[in-house]
Protein backbone atom coordinates (compact mmCIF):
# COMPACT_ATOMS: atom_id res chain seq x y z
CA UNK A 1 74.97 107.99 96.97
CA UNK A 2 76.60 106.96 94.01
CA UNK A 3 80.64 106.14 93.94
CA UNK A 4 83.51 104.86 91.25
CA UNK A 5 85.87 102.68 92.71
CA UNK A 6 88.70 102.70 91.09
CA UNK A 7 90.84 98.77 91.81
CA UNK A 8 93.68 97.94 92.05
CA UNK A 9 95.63 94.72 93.98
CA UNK A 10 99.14 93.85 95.33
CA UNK A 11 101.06 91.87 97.11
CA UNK A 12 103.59 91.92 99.39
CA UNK A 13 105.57 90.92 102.44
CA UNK A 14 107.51 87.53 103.07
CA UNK A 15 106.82 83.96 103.15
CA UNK A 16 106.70 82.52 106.94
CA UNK A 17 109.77 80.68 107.36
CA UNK A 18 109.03 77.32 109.07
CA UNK A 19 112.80 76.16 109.84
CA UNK A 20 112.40 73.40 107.70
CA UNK A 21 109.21 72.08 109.19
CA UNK A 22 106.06 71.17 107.19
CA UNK A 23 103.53 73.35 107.13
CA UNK A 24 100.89 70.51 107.97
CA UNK A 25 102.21 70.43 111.70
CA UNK A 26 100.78 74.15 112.12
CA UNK A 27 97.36 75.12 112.43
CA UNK A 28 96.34 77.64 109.35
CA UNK A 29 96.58 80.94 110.72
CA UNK A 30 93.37 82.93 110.60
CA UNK A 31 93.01 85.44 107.63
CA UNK A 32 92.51 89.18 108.75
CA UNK A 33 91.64 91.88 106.89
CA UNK A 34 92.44 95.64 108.24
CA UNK A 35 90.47 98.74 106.15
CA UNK A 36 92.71 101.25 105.77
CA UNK A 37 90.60 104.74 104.93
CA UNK A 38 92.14 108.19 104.80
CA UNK A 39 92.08 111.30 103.68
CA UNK A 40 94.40 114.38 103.62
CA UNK A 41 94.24 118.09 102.86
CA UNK A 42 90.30 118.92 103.77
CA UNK A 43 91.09 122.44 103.92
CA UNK A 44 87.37 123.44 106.58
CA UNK A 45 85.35 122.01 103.55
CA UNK A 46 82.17 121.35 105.13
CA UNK A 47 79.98 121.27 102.79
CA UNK A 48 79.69 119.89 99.03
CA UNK A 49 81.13 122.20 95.67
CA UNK A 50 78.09 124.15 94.96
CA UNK A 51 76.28 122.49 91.71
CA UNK A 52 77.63 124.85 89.33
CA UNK A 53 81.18 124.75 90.19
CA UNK A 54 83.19 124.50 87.24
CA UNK A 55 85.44 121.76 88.64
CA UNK A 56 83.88 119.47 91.49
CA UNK A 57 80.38 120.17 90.81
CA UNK A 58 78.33 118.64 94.02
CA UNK A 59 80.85 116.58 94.76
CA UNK A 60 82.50 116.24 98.65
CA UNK A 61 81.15 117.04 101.98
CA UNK A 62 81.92 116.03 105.35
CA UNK A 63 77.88 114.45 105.75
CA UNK A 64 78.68 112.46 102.51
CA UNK A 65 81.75 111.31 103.78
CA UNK A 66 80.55 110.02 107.14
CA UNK A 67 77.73 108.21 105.15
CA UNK A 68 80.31 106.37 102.85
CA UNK A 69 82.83 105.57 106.19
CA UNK A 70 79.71 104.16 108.50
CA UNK A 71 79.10 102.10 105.30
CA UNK A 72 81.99 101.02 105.15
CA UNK A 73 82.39 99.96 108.94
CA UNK A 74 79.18 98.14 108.65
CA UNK A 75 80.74 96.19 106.04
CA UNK A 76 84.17 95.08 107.03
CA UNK A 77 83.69 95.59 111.06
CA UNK A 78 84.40 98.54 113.64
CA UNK A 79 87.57 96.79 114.79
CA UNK A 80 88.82 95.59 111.48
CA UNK A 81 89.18 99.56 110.20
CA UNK A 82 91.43 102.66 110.61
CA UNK A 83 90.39 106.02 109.62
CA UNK A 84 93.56 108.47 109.53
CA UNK A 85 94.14 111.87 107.64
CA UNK A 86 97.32 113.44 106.79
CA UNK A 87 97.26 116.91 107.75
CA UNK A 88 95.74 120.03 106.52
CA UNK A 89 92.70 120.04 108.23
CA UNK A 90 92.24 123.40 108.79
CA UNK A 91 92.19 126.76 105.94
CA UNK A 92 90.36 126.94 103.37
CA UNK A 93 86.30 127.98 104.28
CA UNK A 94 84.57 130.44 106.26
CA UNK A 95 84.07 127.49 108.69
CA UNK A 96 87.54 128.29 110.06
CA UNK A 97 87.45 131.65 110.15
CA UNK A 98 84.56 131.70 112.57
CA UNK A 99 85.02 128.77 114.31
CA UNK A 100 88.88 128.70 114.28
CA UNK A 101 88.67 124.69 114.16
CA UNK A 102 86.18 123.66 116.30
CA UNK A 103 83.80 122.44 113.83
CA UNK A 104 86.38 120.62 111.71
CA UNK A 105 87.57 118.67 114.96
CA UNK A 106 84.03 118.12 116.16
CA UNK A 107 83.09 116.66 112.82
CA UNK A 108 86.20 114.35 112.24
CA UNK A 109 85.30 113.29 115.93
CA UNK A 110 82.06 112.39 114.80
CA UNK A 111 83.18 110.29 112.41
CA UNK A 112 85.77 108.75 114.63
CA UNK A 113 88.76 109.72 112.98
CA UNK A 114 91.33 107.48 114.83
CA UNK A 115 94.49 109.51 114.17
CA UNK A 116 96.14 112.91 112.41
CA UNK A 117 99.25 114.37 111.35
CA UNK A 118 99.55 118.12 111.59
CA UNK A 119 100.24 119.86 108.27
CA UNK A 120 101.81 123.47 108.07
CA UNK A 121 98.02 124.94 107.86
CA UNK A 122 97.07 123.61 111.18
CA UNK A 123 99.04 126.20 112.37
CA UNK A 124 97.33 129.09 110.90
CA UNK A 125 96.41 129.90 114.13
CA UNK A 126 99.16 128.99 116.16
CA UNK A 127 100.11 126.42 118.30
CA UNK A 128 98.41 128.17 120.98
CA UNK A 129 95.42 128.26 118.40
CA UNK A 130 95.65 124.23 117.85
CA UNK A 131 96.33 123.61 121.34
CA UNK A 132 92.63 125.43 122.44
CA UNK A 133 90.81 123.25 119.74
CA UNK A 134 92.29 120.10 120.85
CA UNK A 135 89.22 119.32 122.91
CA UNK A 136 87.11 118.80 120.67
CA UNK A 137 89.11 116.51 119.17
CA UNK A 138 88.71 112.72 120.15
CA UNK A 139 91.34 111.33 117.87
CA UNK A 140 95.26 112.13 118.82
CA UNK A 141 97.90 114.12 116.30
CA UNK A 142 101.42 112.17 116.03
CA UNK A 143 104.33 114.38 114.31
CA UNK A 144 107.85 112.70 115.04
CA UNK A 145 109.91 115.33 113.31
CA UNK A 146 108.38 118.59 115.14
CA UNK A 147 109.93 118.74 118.27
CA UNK A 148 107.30 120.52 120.64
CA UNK A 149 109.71 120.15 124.19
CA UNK A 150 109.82 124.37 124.65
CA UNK A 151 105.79 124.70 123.14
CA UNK A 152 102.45 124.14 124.55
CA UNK A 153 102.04 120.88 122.73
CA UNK A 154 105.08 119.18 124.34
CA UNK A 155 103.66 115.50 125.69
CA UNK A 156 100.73 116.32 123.90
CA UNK A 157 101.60 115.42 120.29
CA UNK A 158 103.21 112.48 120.64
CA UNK A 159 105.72 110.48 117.60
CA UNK A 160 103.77 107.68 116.98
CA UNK A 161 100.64 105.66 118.08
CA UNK A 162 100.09 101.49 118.16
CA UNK A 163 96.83 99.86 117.43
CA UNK A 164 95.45 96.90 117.60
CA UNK A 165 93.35 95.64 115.12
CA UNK A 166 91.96 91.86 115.21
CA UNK A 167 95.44 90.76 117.21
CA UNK A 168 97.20 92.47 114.14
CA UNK A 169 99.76 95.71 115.50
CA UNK A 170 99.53 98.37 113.24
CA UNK A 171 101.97 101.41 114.12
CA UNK A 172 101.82 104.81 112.79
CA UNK A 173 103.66 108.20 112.75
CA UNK A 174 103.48 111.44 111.41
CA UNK A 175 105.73 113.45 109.69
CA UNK A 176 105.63 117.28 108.72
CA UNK A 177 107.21 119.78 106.13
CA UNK A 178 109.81 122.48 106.80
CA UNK A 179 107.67 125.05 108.61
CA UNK A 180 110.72 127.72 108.02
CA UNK A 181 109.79 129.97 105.02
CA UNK A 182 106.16 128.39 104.76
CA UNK A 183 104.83 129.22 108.35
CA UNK A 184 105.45 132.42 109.94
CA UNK A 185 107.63 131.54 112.70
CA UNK A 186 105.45 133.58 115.80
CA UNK A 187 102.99 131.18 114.54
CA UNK A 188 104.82 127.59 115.18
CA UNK A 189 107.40 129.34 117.81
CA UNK A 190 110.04 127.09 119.44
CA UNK A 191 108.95 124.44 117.11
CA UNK A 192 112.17 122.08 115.80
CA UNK A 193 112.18 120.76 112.76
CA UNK A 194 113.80 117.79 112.29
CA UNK A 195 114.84 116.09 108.61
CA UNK A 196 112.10 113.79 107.79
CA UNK A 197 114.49 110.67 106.26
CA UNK A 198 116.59 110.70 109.40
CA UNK A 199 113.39 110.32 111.85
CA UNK A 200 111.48 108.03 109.61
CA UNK A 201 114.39 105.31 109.74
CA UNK A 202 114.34 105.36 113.54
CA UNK A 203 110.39 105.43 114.02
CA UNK A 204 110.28 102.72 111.62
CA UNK A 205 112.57 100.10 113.03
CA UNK A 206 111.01 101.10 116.58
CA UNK A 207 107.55 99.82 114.98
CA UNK A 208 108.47 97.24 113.73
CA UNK A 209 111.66 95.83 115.23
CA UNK A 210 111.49 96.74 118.52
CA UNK A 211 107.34 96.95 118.89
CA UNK A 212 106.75 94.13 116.58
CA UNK A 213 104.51 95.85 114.18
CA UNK A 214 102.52 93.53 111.36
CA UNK A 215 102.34 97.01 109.85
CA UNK A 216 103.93 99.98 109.88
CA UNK A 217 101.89 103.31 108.29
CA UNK A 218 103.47 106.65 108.11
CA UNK A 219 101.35 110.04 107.87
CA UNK A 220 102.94 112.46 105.60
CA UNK A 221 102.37 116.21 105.05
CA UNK A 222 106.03 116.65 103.37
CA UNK A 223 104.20 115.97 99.49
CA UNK A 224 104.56 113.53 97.18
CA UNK A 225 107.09 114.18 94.64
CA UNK A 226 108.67 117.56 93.87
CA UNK A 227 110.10 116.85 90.10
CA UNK A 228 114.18 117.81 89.17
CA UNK A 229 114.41 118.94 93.07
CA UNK A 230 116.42 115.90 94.92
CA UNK A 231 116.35 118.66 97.63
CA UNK A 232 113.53 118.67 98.88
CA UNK A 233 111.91 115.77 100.85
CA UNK A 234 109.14 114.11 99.31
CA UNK A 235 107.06 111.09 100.19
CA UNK A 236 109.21 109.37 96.96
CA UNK A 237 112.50 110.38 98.35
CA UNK A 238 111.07 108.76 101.97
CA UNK A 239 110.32 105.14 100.71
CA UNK A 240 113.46 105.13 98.56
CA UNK A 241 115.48 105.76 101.56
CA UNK A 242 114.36 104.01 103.97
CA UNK A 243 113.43 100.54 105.81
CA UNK A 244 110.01 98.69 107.19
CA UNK A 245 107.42 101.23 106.22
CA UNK A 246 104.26 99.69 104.49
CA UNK A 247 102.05 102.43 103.37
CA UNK A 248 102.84 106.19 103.46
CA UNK A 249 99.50 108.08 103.01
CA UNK A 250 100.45 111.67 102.06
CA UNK A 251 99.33 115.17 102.00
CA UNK A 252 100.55 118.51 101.02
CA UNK A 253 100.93 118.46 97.42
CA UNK A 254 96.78 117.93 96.83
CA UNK A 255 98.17 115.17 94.47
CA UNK A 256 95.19 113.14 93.38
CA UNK A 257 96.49 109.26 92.69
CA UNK A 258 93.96 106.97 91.33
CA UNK A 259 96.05 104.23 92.58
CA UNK A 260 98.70 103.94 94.93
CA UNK A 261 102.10 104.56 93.61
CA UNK A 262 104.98 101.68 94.18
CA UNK A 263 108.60 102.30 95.11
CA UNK A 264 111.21 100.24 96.61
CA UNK A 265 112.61 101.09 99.63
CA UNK A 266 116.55 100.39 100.51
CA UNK A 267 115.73 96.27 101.13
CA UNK A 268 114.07 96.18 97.74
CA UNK A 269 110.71 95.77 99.38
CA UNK A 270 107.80 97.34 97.95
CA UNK A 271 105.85 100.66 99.92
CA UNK A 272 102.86 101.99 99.23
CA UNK A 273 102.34 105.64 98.47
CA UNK A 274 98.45 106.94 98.22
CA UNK A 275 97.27 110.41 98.35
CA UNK A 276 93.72 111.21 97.20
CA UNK A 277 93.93 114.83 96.23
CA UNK A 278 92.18 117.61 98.45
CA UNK A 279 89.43 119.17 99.64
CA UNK A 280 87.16 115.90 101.21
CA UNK A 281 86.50 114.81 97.13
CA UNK A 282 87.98 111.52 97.59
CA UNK A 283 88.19 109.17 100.30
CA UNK A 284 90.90 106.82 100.09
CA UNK A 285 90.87 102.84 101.12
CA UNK A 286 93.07 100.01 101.25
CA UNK A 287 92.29 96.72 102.80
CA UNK A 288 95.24 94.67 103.81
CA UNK A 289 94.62 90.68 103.94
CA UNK A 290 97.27 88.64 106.52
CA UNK A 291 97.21 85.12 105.84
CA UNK A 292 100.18 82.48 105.79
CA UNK A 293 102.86 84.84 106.92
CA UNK A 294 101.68 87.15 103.80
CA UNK A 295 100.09 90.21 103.39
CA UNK A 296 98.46 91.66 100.13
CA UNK A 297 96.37 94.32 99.46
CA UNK A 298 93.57 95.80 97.45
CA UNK A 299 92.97 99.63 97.41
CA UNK A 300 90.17 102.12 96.20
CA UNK A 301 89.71 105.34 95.45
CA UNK A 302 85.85 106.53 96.34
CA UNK A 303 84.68 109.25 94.96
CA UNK A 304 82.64 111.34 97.76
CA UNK A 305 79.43 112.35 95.71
């Protein structure tokens, strides 16, 4: 399997304050790394572009991809990575047509996905659709902005999920674009949609004020930037308006980033936006290094070919 990894580095997060005491009365905290690898908009592709395709010849495919994650686990650790996608599994292939989902959740469970966010194609066949191919799924779905209390996925899709990762607690939560006008409402039914800037704030200082969160991920299917529209919510719009998220790793838009894009958010503190396109072409990873009360980062993008 051959790969180009694109590289880039950054750091961030504060200095550990020591009240005025010298650092040499302290033991050196351990370093820890946590791999961060996601990807977003998959769409049912199973299999690699065809050879001839005029775009992504032979590139992508769920085998390929599980070869390059197991690779990467054997490298860094099982319980030093995450492996998280941003919505938009389902649509796009005869897979789901037939199978309505199943093989897309078996697969992702073979590769021990850890956690999803629903995008507004995961309801192409209902939430009473979604609900029956749950099962096969052995990673959970967080959405904190679709309110599921009068649907069949109330208590079942749940705001936001804690791991724990080397003694490091890493929170996430989902967030999901304006089903109204995009989904056809006997499709997401007494689904309420709640505005993405307004949750994110509160699920953000719950992580990592109240739960104590080293780092605090958000899963985004709302897009990345929608240009001369200060409407519309976009993953740019989030970080700029709020507090204590880390990394948001988006979907929707199929925007491929070859690096993460920086914003500041309202402290001045640096977030991280990735999204690595569509379709299963790219696999996106970022490795975040805690030492001294810091944390920096490196990030790739891997090409699945």
């Amino acid at each position: 399997m051959k790969r180009r990894d694109f590289i880039t580095k950054s750091a961030a997060g504060s200095a550990l304050i020591m009240g005025g005491m010298s650092l040499q009365s302290f033991k050196a905290p351990e370093k820890q790394t946590i791999t961060i690898l996601h990807t977003n908009d998959v769409h049912s592709h199973i299999d690699p572009f065809p050879a001839d395709d005029a775009r992504n010849p032979n590139m992508g495919g769920a085998a390929r991809r599980a070869t390059l994650i197991e690779q990467i686990r054997h490298e860094q650790g099982e319980d030093g990575v995450l492996l998280l996608d941003a919505g938009d599994v389902f649509q796009g292939t005869p897979y789901f047509n037939y199978y309505g989902g199943e093989l897309e959740f078996r697969l992702m469970s073979m590769m021990k996905y850890d956690i999803a966010t629903m995008g507004n194609h995961d309801f192409d066949n209902g939430i009473d659709g979604f609900l029956a191919q749950l099962p096969h799924a052995s990673f959970p779905f967080v959405s904190a902005n679709y309110d599921f209390k009068n649907t069949v996925l109330n208590g079942i899709v749940e705001p936001y999920k804690i791991f724990t990762k080397r003694g490091l607690k890493i929170g996430v939560f989902g967030l999901g674009i304006e089903l109204n006008g995009l989904v056809d409402k006997k499709l997401y039914k007494e689904t309420i949609y709640h505005n993405p800037i307004e949750v994110a704030q509160d699920m953000s200082r719950t992580l990592k004020e109240d739960k104590k969160c080293d780092l605090v991920i958000c899963l985004s299917h709302i897009g990345f930037d929608y240009k001369n529209d200060n409407q519309r919510v976009s993953d740019i719009l989030l970080a700029k308006n709020t507090k204590n998220i880390d990394l948001i790793i988006g979907g929707h838009t199929h925007t491929f980033l070859p690096k993460p894009h920086i914003e500041k958010n309202l402290d001045g503190q640096e977030v991280m936006i990735n999204q690595v396109g569509c379709y299963g072409l790219n696999l996106g990873r970022i490795d975040f290094t805690f030492e001294y009360g810091k944390k920096s980062s490196e990030s790739r993008l891997l090409r699945v070919e």
